[in-house]
C-alpha atoms as a PDB file:
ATOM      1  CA  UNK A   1       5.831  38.503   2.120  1.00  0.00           C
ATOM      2  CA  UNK A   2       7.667  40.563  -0.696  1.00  0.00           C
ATOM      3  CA  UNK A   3      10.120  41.527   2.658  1.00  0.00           C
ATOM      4  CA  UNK A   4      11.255  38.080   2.968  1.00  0.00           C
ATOM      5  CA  UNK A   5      12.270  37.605  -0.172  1.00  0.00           C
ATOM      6  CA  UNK A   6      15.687  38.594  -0.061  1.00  0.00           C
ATOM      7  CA  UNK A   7      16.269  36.639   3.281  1.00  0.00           C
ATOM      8  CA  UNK A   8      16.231  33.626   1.063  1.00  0.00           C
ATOM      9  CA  UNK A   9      19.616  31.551   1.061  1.00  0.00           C
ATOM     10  CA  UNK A  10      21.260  30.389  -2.114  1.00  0.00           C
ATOM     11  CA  UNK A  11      20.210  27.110  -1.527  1.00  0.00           C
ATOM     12  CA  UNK A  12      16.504  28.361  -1.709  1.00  0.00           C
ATOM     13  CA  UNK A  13      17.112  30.418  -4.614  1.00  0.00           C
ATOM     14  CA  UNK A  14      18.970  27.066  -6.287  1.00  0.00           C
ATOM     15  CA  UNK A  15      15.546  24.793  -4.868  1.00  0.00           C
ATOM     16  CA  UNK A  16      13.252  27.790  -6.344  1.00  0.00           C
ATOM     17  CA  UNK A  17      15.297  27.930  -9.803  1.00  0.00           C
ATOM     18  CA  UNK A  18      14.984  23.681  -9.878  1.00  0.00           C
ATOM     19  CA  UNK A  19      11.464  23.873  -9.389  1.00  0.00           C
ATOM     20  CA  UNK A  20      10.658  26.753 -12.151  1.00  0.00           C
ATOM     21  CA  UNK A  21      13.079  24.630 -14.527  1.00  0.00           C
ATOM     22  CA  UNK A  22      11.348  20.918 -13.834  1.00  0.00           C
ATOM     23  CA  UNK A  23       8.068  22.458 -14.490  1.00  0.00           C
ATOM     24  CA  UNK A  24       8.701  24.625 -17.931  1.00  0.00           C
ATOM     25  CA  UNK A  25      10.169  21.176 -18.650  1.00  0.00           C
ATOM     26  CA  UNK A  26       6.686  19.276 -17.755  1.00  0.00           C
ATOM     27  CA  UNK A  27       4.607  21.856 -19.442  1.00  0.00           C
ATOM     28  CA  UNK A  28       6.664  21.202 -22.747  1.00  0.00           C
ATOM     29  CA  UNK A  29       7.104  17.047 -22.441  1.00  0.00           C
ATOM     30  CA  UNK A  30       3.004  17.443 -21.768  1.00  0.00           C
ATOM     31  CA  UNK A  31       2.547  20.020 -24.662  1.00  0.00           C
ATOM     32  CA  UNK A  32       4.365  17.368 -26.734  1.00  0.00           C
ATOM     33  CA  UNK A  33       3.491  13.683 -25.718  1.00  0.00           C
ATOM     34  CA  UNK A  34       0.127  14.580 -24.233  1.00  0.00           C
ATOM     35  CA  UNK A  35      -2.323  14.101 -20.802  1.00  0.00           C
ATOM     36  CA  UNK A  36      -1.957  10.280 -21.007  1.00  0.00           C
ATOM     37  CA  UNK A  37       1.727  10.059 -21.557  1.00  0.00           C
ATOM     38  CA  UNK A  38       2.411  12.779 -19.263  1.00  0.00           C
ATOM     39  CA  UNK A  39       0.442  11.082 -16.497  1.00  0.00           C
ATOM     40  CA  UNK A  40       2.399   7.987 -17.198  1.00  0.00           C
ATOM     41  CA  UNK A  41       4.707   8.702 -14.378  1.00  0.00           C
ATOM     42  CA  UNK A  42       2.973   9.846 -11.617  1.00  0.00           C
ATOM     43  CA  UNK A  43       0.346   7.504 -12.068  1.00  0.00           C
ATOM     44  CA  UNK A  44       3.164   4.507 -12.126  1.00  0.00           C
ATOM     45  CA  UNK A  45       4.960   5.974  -9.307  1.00  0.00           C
ATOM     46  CA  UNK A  46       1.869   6.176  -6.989  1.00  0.00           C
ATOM     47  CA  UNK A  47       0.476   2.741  -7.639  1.00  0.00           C
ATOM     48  CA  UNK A  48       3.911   1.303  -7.472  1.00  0.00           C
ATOM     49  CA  UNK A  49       3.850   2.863  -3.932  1.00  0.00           C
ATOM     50  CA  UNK A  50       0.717   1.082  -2.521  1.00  0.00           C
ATOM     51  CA  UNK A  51       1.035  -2.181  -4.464  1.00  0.00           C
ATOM     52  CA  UNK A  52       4.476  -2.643  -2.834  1.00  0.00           C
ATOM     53  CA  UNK A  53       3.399  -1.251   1.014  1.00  0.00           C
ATOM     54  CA  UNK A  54       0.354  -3.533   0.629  1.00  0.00           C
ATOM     55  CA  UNK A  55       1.811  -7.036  -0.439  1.00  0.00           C
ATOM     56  CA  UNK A  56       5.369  -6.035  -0.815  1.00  0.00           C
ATOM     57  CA  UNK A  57       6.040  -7.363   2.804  1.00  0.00           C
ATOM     58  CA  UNK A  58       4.540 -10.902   2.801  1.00  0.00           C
ATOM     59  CA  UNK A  59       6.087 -11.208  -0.523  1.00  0.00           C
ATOM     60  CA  UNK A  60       9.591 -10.551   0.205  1.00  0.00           C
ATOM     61  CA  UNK A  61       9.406 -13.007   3.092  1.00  0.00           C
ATOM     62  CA  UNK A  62       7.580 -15.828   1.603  1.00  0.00           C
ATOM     63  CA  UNK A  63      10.132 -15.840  -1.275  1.00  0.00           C
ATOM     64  CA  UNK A  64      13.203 -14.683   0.754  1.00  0.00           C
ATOM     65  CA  UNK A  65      12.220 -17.712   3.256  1.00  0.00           C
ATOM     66  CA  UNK A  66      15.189 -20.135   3.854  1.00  0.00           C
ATOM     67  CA  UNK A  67      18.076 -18.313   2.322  1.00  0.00           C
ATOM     68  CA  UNK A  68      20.620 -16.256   3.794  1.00  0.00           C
ATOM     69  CA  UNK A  69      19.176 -13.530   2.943  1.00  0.00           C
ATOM     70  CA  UNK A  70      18.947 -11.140   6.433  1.00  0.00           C
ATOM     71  CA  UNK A  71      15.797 -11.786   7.615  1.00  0.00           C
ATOM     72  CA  UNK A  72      15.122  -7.905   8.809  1.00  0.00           C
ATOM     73  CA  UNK A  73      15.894  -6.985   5.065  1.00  0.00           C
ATOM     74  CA  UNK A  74      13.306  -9.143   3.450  1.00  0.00           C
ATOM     75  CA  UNK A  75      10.087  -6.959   3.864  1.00  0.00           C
ATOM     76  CA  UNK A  76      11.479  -3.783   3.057  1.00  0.00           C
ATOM     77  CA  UNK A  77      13.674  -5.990  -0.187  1.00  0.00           C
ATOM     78  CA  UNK A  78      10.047  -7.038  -1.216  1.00  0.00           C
ATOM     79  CA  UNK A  79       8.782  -3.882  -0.627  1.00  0.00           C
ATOM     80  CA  UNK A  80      11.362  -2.152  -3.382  1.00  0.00           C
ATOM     81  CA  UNK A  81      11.057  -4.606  -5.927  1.00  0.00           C
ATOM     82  CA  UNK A  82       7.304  -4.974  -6.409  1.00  0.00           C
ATOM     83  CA  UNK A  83       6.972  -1.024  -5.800  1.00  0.00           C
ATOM     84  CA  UNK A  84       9.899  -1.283  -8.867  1.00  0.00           C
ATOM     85  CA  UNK A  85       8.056  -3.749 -11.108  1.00  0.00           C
ATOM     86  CA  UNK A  86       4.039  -3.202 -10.643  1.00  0.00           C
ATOM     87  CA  UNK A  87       5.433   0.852 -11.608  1.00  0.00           C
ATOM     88  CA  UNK A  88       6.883  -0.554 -14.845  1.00  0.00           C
ATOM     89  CA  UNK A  89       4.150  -2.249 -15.549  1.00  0.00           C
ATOM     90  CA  UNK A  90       1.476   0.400 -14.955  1.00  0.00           C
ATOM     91  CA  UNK A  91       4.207   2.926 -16.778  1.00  0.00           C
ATOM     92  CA  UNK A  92       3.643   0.683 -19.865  1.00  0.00           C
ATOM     93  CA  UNK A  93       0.268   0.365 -20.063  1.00  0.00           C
ATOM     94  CA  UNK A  94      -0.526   4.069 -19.715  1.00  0.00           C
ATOM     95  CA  UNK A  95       2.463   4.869 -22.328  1.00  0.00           C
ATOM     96  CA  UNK A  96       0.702   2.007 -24.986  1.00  0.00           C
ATOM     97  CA  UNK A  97      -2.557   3.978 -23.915  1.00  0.00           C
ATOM     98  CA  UNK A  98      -1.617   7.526 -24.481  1.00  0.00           C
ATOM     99  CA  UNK A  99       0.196   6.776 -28.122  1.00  0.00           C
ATOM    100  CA  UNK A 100      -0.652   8.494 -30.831  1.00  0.00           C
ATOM    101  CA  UNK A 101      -2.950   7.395 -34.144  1.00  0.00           C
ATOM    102  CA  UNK A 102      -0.601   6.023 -37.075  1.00  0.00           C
ATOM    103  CA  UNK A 103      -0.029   9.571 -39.139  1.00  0.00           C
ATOM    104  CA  UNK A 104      -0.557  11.800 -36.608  1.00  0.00           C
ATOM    105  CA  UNK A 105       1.983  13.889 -35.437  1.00  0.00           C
ATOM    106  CA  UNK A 106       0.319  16.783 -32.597  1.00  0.00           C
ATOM    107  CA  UNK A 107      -0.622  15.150 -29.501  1.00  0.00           C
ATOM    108  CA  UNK A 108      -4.452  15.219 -28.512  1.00  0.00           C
ATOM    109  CA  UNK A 109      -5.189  18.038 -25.615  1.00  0.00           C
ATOM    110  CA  UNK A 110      -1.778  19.971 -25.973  1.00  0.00           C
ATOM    111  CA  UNK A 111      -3.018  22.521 -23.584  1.00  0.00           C
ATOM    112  CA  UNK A 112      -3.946  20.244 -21.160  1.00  0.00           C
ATOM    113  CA  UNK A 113      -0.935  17.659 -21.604  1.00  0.00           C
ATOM    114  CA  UNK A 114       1.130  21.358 -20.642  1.00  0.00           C
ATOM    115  CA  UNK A 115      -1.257  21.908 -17.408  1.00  0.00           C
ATOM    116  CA  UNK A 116      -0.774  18.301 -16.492  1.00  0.00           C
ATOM    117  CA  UNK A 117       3.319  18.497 -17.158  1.00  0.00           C
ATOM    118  CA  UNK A 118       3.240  21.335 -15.227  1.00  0.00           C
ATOM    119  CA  UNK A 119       2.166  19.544 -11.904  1.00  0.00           C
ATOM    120  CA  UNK A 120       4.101  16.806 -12.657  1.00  0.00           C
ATOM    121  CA  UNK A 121       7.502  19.108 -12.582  1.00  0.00           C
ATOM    122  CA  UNK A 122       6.087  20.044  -9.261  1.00  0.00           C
ATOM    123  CA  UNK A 123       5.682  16.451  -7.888  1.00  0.00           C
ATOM    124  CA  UNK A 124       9.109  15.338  -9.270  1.00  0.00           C
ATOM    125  CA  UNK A 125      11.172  18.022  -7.502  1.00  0.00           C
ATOM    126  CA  UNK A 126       8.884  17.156  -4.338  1.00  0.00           C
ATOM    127  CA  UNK A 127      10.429  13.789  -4.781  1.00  0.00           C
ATOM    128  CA  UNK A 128      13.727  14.962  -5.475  1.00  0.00           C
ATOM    129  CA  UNK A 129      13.806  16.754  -2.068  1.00  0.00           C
ATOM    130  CA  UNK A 130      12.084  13.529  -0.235  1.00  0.00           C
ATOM    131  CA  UNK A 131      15.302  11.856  -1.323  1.00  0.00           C
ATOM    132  CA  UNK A 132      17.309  14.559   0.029  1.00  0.00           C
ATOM    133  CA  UNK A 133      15.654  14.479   3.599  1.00  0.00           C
ATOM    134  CA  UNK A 134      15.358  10.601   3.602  1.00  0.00           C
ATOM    135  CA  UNK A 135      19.293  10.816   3.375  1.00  0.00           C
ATOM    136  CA  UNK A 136      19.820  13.418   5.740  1.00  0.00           C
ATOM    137  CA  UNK A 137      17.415  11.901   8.818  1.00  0.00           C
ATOM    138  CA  UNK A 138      19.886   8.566   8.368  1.00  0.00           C
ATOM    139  CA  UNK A 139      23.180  10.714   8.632  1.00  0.00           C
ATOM    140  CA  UNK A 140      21.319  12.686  11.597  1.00  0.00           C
ATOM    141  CA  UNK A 141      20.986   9.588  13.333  1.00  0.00           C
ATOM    142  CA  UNK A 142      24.300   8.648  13.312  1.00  0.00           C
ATOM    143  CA  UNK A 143      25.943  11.654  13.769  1.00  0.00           C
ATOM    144  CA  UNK A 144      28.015  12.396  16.795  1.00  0.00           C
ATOM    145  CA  UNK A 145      25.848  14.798  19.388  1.00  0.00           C
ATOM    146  CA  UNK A 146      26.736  18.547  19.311  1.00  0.00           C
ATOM    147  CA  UNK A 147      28.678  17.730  16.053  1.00  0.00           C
ATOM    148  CA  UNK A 148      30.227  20.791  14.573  1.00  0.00           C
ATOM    149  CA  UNK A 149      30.253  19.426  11.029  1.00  0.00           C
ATOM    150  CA  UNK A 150      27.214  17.655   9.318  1.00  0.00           C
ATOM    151  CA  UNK A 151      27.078  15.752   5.882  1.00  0.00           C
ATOM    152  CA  UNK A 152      26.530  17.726   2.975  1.00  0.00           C
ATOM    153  CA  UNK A 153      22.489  16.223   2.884  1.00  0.00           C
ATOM    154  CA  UNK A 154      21.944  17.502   6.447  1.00  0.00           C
ATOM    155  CA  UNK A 155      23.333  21.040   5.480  1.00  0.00           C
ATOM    156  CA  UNK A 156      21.309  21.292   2.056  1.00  0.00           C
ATOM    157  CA  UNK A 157      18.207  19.872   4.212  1.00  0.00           C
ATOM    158  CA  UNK A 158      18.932  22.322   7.189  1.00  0.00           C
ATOM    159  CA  UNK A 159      18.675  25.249   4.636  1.00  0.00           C
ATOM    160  CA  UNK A 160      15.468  24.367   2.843  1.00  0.00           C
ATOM    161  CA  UNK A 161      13.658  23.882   5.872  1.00  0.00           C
ATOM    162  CA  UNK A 162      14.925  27.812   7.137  1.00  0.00           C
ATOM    163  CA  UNK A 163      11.406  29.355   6.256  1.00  0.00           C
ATOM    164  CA  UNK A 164       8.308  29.005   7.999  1.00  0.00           C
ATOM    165  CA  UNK A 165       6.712  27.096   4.996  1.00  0.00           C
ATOM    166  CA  UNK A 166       9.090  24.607   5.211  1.00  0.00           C
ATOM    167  CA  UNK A 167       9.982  24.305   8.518  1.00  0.00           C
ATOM    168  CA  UNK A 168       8.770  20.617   8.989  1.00  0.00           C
ATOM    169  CA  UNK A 169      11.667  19.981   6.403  1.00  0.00           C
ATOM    170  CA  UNK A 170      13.927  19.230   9.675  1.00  0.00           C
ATOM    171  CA  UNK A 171      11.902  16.664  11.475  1.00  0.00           C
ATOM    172  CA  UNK A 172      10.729  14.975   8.361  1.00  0.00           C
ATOM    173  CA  UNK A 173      11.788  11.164   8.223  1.00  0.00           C
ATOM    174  CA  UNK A 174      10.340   8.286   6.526  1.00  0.00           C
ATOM    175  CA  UNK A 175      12.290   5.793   9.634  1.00  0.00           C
ATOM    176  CA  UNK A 176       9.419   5.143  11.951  1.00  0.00           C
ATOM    177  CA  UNK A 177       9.953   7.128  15.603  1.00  0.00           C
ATOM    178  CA  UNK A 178      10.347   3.603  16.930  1.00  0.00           C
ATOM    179  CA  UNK A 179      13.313   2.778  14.813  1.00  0.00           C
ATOM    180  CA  UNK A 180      14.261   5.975  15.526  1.00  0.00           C
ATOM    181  CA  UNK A 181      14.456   5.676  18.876  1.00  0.00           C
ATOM    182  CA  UNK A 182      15.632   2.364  19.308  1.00  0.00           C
ATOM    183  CA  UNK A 183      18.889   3.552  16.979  1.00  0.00           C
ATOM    184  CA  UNK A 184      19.421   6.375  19.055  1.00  0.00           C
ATOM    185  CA  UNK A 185      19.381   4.643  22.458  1.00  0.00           C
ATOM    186  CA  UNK A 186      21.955   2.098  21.039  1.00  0.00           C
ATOM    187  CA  UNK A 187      23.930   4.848  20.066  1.00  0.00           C
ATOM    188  CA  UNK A 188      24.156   5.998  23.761  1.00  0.00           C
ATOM    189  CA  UNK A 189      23.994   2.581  25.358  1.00  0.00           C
ATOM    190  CA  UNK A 190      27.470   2.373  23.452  1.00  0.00           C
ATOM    191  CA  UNK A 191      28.802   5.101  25.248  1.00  0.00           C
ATOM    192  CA  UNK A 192      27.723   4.516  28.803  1.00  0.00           C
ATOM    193  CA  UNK A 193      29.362   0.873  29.999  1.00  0.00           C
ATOM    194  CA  UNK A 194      26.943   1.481  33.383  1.00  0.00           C
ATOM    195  CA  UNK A 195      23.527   1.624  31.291  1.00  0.00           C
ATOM    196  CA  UNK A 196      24.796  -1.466  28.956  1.00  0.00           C
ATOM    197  CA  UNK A 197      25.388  -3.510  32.191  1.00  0.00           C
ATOM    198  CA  UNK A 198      22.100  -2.600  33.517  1.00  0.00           C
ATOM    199  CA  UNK A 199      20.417  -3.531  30.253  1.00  0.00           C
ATOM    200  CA  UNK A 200      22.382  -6.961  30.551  1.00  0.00           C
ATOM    201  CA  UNK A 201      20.614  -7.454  33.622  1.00  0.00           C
ATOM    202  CA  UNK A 202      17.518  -7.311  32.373  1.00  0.00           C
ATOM    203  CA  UNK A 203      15.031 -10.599  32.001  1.00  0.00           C
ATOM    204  CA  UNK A 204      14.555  -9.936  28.301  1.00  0.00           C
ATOM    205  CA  UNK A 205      17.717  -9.174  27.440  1.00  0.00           C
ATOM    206  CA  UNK A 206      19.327 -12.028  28.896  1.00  0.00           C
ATOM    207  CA  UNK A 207      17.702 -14.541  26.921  1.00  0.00           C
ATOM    208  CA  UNK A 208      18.077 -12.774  23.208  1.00  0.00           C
ATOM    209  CA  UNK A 209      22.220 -12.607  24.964  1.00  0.00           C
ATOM    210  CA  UNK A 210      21.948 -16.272  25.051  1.00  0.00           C
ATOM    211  CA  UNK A 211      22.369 -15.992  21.341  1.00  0.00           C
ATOM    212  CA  UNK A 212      26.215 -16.250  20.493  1.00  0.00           C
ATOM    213  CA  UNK A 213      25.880 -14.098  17.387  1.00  0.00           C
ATOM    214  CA  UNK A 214      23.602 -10.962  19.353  1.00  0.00           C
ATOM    215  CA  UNK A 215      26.854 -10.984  22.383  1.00  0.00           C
ATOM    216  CA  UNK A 216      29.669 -11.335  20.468  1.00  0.00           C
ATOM    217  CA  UNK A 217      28.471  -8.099  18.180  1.00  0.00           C
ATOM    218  CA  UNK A 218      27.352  -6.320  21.183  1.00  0.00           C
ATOM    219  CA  UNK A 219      31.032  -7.021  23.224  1.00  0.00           C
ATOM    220  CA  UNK A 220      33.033  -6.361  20.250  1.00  0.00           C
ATOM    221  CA  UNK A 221      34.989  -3.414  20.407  1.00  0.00           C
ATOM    222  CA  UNK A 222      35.537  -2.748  16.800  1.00  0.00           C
ATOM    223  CA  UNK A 223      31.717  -2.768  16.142  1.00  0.00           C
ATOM    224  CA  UNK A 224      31.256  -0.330  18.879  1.00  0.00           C
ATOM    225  CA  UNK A 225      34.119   2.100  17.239  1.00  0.00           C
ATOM    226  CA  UNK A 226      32.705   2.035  13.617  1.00  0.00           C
ATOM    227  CA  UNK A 227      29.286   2.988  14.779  1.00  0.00           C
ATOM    228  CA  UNK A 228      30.717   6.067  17.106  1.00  0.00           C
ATOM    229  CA  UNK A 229      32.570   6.973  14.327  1.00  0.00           C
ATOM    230  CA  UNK A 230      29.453   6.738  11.921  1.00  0.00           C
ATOM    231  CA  UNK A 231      31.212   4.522   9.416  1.00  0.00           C
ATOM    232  CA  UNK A 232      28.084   2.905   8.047  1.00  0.00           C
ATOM    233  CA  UNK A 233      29.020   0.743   5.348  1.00  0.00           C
ATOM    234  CA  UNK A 234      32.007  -0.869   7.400  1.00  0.00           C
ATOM    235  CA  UNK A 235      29.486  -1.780  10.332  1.00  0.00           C
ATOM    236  CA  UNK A 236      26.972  -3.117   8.486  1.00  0.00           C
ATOM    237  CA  UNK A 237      29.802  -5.054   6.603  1.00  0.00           C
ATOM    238  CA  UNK A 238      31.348  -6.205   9.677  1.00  0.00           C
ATOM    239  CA  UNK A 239      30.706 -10.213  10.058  1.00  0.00           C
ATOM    240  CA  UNK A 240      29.245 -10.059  13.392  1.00  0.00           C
ATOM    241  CA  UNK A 241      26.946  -7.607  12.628  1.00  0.00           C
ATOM    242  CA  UNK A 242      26.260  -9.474   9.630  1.00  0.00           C
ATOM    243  CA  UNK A 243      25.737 -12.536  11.832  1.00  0.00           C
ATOM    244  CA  UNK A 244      23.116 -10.953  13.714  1.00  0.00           C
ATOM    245  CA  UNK A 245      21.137  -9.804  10.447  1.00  0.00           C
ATOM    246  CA  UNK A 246      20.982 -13.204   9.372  1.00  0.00           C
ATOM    247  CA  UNK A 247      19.993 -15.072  12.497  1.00  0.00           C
ATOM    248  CA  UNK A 248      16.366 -15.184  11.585  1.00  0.00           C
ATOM    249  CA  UNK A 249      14.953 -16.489  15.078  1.00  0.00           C
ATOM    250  CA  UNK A 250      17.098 -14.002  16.654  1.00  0.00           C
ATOM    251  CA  UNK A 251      15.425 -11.204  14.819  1.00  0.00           C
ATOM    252  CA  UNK A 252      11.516 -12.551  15.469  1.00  0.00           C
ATOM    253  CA  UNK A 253      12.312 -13.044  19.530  1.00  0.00           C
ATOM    254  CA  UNK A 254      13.505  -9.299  19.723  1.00  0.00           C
ATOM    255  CA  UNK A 255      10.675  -8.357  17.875  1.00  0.00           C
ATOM    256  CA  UNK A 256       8.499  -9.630  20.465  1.00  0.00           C
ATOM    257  CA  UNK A 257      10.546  -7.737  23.446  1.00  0.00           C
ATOM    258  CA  UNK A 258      10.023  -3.623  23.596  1.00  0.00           C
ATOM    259  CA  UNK A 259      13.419  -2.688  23.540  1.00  0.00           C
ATOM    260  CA  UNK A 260      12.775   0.482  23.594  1.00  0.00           C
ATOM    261  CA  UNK A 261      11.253   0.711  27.067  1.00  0.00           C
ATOM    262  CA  UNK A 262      14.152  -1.892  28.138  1.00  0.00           C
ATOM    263  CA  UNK A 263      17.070   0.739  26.988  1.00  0.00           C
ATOM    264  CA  UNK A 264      15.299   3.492  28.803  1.00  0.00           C
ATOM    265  CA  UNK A 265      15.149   1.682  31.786  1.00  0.00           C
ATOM    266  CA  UNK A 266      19.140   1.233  31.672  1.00  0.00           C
ATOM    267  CA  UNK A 267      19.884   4.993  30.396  1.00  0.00           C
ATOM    268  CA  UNK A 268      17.848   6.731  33.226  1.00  0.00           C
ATOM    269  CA  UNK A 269      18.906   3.990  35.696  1.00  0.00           C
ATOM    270  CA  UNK A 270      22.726   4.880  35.034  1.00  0.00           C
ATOM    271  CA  UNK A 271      21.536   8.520  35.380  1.00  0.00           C
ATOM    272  CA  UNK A 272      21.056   7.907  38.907  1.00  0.00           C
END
């Protein structure tokens, strides 16, 4: 093990140094504010987490329903901002709960308020490198195949995940392998004019292309360039693609239809 030690990239040293410094730093906030306090956090953070996955969903639709608000967005929006306000809420009460009797000073269970702050270092940098593979599984979906150049997330995320501890690093992504796949097979529908005609051809997709805002995106050069050229904001900011975010009833038919099989079909048919 000692062997591998100087193997280690700079950007593993950096990640090693972050996680030494976030930790000394919980071990003194716990040493100082005490167990309850300390916990305050984590515990906010986790049951922010499953309040919002569990009711999150039906929420953000129920009070998104009838505005113009796109309809995809609306379980994921209500998602974020009961994960956001349950957190608060549980932050608060465990902060009122962990305060300290009127004159004294020393928080109760120092030592253990350090042991606790210690793990909770360790948790924060985990999160702190979630973020940073979250971001970098987006730009790797959009990225150009057998790009020479990556975005600066990918790069970071490419070198923590060079041992054999952290490995999974690479493959890690929150996006769900159907999402996954579905943006990657759009990404190479745009490419190949042979597979999108054969997809146009199919049952399915002809009726969700009976929907004026769906065709216009999909036949519009422009929209095709900005997503080769990975220009995310200016896609998703484009009006037709906008159009097709909003169009609620477009959104729940293609969520009945497995695209992903469809697109498949059309690659490996154009293959041929």
């Amino acid at each position: 093990m000692a062997a591998d030690v100087p193997s280690l990239s700079p950007t593993l040293w950096v990640a090693l140094g972050l996680l030494a410094l976030l930790m000394i730093r919980g071990a003194w906030r716990g040493y100082r504010r005490g167990p309850m306090r300390q916990l305050a956090g984590p515990v906010a953070l986790a049951t922010g987490q499953l309040v919002g996955w569990i009711f999150g969903s039906d929420l953000g639709h129920a009070c998104l329903q009838g505005t113009s608000y796109p309809w995809i967005l609306r379980g994921i929006t209500g998602v974020l901002v009961l994960s956001c306000l349950s957190g608060l809420l549980c932050y608060a009460i465990f902060w009122r709960l962990g305060r300290l009797p009127e004159g004294q000073k020393d928080a109760e269970s120092p030592v253990l308020g350090s042991l606790v702050g210690c793990w909770t270092g360790a948790l924060y940098f985990l999160i702190l490198i979630a973020i940073l593979a979250t971001a970098a599984s987006v730009y790797d979906l959009f990225e150009k195949p057998g790009a020479t150049r990556h975005h600066w997330t990918v790069d970071i995320r490419n070198d923590l995940a060079a041992t054999t501890i952290t490995a999974d690093l690479k493959a890690w992504s929150p996006i769900p392998d159907k999402q996954r796949t579905l943006i990657r097979q759009t990404r190479r529908l745009m490419a190949e004019p042979e597979a999108r005609r054969r997809l146009m051809a199919q049952p399915e997709i002809r009726a969700l292309a009976a929907h004026p805002t769906l065709y216009q995106a999909w036949e519009d050069k422009k929209v095709r360039e900005l997503l080769n050229n990975n220009d995310l904001t200016a896609f998703i900011d484009h009006p037709k693609v906008r159009a097709v975010l909003a169009d609620e009833k477009l959104q729940k038919e293609a969520e009945k239809v497995d695209l992903a099989k469809i697109i498949d079909q059309s690659l490996q048919g154009a293959k041929k």
